[in-house]
C-alpha atoms as a PDB file:
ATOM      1  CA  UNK A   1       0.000   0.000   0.000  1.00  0.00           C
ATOM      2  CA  UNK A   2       2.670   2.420   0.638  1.00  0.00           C
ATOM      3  CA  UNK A   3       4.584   1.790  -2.591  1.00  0.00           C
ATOM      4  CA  UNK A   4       1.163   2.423  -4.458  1.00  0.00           C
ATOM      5  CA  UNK A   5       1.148   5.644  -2.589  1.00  0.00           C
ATOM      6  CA  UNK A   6       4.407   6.594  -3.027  1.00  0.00           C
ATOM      7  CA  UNK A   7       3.774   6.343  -7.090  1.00  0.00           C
ATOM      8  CA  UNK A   8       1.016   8.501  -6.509  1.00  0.00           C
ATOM      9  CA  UNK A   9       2.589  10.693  -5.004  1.00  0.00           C
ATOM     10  CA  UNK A  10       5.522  10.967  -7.624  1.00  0.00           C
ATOM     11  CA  UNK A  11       3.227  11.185 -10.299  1.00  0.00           C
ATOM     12  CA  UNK A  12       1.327  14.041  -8.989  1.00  0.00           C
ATOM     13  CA  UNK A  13       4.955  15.981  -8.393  1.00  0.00           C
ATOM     14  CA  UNK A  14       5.792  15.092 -12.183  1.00  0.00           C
ATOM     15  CA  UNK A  15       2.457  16.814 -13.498  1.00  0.00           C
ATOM     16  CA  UNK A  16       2.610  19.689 -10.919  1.00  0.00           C
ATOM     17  CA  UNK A  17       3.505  22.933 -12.391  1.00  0.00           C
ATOM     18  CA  UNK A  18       4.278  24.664  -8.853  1.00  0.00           C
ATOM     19  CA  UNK A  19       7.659  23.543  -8.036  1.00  0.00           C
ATOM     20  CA  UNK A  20       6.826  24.049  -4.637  1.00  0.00           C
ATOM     21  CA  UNK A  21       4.093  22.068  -3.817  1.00  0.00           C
ATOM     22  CA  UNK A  22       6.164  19.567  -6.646  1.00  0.00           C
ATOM     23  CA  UNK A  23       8.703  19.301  -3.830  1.00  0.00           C
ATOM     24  CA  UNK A  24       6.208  19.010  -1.223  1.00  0.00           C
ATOM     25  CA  UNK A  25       4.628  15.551  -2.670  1.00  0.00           C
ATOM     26  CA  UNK A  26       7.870  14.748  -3.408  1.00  0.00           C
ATOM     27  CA  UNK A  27       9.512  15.152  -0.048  1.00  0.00           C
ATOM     28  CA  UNK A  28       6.203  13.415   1.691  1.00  0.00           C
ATOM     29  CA  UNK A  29       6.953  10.010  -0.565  1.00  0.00           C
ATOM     30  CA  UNK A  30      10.438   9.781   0.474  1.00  0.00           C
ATOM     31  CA  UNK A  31       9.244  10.217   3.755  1.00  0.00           C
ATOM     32  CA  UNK A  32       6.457   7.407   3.395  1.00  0.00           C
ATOM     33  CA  UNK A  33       9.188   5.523   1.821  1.00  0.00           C
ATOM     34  CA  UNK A  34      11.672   5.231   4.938  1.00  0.00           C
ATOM     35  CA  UNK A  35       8.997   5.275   7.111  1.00  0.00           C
ATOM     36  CA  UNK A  36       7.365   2.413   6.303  1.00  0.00           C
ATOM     37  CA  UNK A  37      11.330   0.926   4.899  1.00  0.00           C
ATOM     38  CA  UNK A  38       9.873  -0.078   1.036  1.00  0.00           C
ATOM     39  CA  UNK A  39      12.512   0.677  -1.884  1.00  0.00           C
ATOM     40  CA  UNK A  40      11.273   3.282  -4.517  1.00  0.00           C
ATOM     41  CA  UNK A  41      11.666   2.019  -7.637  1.00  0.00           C
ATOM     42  CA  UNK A  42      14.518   3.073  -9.908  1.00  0.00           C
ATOM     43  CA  UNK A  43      13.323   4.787 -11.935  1.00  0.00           C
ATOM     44  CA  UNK A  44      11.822   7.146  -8.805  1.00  0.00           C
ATOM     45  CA  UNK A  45      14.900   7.120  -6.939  1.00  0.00           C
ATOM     46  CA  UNK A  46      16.620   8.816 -10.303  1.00  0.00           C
ATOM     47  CA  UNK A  47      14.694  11.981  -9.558  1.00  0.00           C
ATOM     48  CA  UNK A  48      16.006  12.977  -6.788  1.00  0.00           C
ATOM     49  CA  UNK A  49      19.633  14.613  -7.048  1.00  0.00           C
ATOM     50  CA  UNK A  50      22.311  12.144  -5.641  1.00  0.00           C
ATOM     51  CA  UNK A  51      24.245  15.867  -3.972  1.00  0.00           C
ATOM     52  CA  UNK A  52      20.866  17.992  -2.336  1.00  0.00           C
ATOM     53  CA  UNK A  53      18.622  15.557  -2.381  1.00  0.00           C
ATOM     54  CA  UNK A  54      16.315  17.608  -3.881  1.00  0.00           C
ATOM     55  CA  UNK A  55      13.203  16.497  -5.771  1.00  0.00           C
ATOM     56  CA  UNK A  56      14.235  16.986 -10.037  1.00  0.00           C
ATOM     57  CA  UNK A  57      12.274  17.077 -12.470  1.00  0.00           C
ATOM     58  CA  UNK A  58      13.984  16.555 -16.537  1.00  0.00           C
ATOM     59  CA  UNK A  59      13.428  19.689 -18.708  1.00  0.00           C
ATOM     60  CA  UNK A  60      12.285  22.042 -15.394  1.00  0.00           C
ATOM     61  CA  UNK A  61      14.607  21.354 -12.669  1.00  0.00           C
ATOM     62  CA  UNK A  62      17.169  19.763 -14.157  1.00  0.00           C
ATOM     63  CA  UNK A  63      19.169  19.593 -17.512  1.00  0.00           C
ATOM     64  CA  UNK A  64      19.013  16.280 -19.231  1.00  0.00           C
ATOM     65  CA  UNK A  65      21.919  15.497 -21.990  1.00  0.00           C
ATOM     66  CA  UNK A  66      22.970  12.520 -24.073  1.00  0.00           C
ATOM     67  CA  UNK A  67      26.768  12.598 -25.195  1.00  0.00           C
ATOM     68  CA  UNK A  68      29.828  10.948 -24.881  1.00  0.00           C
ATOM     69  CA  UNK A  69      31.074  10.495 -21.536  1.00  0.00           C
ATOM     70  CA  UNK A  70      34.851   9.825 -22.057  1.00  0.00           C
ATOM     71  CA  UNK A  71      35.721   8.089 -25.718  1.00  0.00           C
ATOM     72  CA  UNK A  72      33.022   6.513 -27.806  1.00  0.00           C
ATOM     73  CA  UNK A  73      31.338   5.516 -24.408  1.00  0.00           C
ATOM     74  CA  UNK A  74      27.340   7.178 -24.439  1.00  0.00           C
ATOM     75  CA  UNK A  75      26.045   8.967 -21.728  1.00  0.00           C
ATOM     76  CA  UNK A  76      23.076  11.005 -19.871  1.00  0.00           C
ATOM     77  CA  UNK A  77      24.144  13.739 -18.221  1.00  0.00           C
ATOM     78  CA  UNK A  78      21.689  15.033 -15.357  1.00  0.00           C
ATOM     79  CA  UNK A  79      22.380  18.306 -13.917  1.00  0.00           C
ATOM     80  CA  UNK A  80      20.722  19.401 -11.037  1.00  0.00           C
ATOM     81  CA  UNK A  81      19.490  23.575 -11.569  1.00  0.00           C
ATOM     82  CA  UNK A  82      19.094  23.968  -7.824  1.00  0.00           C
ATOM     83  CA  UNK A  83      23.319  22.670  -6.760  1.00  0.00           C
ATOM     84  CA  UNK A  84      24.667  22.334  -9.813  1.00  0.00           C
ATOM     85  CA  UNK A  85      26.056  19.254  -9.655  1.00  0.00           C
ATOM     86  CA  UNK A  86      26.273  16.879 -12.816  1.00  0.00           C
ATOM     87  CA  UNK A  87      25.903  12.910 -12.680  1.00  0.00           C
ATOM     88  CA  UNK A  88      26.235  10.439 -15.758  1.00  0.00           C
ATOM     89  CA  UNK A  89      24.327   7.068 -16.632  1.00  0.00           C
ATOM     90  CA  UNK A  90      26.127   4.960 -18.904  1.00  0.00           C
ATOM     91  CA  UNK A  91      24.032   3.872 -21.872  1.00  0.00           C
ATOM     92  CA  UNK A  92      26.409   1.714 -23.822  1.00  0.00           C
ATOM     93  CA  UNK A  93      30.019   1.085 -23.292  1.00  0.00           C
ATOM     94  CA  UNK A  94      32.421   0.178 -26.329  1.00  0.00           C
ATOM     95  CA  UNK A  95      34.314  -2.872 -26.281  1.00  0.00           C
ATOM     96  CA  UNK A  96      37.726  -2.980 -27.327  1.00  0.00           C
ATOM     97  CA  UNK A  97      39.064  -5.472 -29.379  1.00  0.00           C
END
């Protein structure tokens, strides 16, 4: 029940266009989330900046690219508009021959 109310939750955040009460729903998930010790689902736990631990939202609150990390190896680049600091998932690594 709590991880059906935590998606709730997230969703509502994702849709909100006040960034403040965004955070709000946001904050009260994670908080429902330890609480009641459930694991948010990846793809949840990616929204939240690994440095502030602030609530992110792609295209709003944070700055989504896709490059090359370091060589021919692709990469997202998240950066967080509220700290500034930038983290990279790996999409696809090269492999040498």
């Amino acid at each position: 029940m709590a991880k059906e109310r935590i998606e709730i939750l997230v969703a509502g955040a994702l849709k909100e266009q006040d960034s403040a009460l965004a955070s709000r729903q946001a904050n009260l998930a994670k908080k429902i989330a330890m609480r009641h010790r459930v694991r948010m689902p990846y793809e949840i736990r990616q929204l939240y900046c690994k440095k502030c631990k602030a609530f992110i939202v792609p295209g709003r609150t944070a700055r989504v690219r896709v490059g090359r990390s370091t060589g021919a190896t692709k990469a997202v680049r998240i950066t967080c508009m509220l700290c500034g600091h930038t983290y990279r998932k790996i999409l696809r690594r090269n492999k040498v021959l």
